[in-house]
Protein backbone atom coordinates (compact mmCIF):
# COMPACT_ATOMS: atom_id res chain seq x y z
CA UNK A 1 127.33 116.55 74.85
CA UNK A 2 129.59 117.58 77.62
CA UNK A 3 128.22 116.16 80.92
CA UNK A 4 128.77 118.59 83.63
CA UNK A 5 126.10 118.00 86.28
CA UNK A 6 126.15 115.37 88.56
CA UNK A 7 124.24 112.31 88.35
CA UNK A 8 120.71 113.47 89.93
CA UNK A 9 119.57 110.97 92.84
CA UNK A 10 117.14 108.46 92.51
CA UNK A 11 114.49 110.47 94.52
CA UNK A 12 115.03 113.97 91.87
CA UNK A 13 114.62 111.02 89.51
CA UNK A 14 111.42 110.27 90.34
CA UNK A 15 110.17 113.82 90.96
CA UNK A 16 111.45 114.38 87.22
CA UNK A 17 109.77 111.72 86.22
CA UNK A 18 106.27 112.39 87.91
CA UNK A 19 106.51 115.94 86.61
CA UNK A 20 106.78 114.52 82.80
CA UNK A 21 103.65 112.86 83.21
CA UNK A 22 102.30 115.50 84.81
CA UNK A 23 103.23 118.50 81.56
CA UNK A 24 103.63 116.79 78.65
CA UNK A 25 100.63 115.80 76.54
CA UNK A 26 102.32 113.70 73.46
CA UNK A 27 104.27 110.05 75.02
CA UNK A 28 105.47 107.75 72.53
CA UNK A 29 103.78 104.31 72.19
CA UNK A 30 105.98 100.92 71.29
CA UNK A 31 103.73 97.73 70.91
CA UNK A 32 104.18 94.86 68.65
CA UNK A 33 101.63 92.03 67.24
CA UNK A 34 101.83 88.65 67.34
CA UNK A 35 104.01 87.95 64.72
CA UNK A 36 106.43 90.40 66.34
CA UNK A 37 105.66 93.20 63.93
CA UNK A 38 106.84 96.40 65.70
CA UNK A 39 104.61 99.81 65.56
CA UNK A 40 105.58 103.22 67.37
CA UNK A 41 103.24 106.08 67.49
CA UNK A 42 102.94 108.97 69.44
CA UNK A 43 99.72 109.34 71.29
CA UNK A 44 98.28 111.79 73.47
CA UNK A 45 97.91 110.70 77.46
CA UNK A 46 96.81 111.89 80.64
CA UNK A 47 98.48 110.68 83.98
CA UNK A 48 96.38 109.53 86.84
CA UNK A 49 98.99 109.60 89.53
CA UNK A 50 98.96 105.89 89.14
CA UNK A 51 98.12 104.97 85.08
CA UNK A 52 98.65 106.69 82.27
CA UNK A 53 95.34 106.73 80.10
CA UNK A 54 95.62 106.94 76.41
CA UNK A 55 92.78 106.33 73.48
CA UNK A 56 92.93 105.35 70.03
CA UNK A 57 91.00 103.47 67.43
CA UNK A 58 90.66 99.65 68.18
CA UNK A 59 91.04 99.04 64.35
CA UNK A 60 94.58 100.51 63.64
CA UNK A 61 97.53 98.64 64.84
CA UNK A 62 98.46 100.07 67.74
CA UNK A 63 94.93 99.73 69.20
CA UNK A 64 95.12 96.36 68.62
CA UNK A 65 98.48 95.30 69.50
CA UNK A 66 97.15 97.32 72.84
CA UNK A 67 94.20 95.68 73.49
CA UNK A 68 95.37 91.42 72.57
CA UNK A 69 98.98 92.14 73.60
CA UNK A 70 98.47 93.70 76.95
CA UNK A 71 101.86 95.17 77.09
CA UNK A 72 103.32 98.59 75.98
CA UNK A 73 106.97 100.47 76.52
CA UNK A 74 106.11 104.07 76.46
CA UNK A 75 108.34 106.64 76.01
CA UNK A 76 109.39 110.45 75.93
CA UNK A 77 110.58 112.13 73.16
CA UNK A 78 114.20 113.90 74.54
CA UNK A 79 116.85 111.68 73.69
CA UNK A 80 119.06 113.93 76.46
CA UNK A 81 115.75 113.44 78.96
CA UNK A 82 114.95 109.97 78.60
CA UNK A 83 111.91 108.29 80.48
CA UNK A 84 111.08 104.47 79.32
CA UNK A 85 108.02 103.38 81.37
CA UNK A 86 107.26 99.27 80.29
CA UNK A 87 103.20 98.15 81.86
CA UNK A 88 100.32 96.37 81.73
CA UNK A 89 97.63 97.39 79.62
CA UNK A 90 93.72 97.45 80.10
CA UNK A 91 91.46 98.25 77.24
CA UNK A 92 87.87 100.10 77.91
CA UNK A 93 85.95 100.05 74.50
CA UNK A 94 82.65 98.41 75.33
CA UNK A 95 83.05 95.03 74.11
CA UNK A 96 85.23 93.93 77.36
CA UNK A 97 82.49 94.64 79.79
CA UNK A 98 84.58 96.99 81.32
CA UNK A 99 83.43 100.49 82.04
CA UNK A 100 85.63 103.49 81.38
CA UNK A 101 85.75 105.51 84.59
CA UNK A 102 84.59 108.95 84.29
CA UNK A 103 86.96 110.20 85.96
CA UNK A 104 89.91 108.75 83.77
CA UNK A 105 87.46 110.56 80.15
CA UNK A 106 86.92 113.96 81.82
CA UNK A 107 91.10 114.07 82.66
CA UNK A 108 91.57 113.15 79.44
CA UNK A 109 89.22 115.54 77.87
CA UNK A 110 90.26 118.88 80.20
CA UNK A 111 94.05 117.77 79.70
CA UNK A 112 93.74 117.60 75.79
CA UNK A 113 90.46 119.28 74.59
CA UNK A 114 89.60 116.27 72.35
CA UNK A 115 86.95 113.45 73.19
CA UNK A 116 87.19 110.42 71.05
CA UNK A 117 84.37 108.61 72.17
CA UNK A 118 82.01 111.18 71.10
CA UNK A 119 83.59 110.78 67.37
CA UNK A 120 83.36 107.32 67.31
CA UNK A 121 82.88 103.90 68.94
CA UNK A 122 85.81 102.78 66.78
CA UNK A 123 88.03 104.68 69.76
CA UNK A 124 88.93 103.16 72.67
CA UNK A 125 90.63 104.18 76.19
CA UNK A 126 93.73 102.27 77.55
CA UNK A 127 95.09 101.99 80.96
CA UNK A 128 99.11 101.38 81.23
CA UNK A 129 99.64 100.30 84.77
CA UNK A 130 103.37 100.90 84.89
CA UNK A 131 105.61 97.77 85.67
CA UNK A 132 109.11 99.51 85.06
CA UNK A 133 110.55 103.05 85.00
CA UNK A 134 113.51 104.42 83.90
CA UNK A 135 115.05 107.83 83.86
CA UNK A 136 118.45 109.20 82.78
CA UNK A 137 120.21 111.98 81.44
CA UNK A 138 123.19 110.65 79.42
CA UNK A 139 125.99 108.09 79.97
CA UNK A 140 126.88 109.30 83.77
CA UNK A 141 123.37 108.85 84.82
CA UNK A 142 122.98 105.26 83.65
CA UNK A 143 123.76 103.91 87.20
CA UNK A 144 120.59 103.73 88.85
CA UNK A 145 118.29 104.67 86.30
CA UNK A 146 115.14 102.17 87.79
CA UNK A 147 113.20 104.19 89.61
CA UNK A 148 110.70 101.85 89.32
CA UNK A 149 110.47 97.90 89.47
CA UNK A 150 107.86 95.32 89.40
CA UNK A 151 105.25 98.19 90.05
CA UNK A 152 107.08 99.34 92.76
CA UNK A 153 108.59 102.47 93.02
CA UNK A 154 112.81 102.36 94.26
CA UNK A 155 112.34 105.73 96.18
């Protein structure tokens, strides 16, 4: 690849970043167990404006490694685009006490069509507060490429 553009700044970062979440339905999801075991999957997700809110089955690894490990790197599939977002995860499947807010289901439902609690109780929802976000396009962009730290974000 032949970079060309300018690095963007950290603000058109950001902006690029927010729309991702916004548009794209698939993110990819990096969690390990407790032996270390790695597992990536691509799930689908809706953004909040503040979480990104994902479900899956409790009983297959990822939902596991979700729910004990309480930690997730998600990620975006453009290797020329990328957007690494490390956070804290929350799991809503009944047994925690916790109740799923409606609000988070319906988003999830009108952004992807598909409701997995009404297939199964195996499924649960999962809130990734985001800790850490990065964002770069290529080599010349890796300079400043946290727009986001501790929860906070740099612009």
């Amino acid at each position: 690849m032949k970079i060309t553009e300018p690095p963007r700044s950290p603000a058109q970062r950001k902006r690029d970043v927010l729309a991702r979440l916004e548009r794209e339905l698939d993110i990819w999801v990096a969690t390990a167990d407790g032996d270390g075991l790695p597992c990536l999957v691509a799930l689908w997700f809706v953004w909040d404006g503040e979480s990104v809110w994902m479900s899956t089955r409790v009983t297959n690894p990822t939902g596991r490694n979700l729910r004990d490990g309480g930690r997730t790197r998600l990620a975006f599939g453009d290797t020329q685009d990328v957007v690494l977002v490390d956070g804290d995860v929350e799991c809503f499947d009944g047994q925690e006490g916790r109740d799923l807010p409606a609000a988070a289901a319906a988003a999830f439902v009108a952004k992807t069509g598909w409701d997995p609690i009404r297939i199964s109780a195996a499924y649960a929802f999962f809130r990734v507060r985001p800790r850490a976000v990065q964002a770069w396009h290529g080599e010349h962009e890796l300079r400043g490429r946290h727009v986001m730290r501790d929860g906070v974000w740099a612009v």
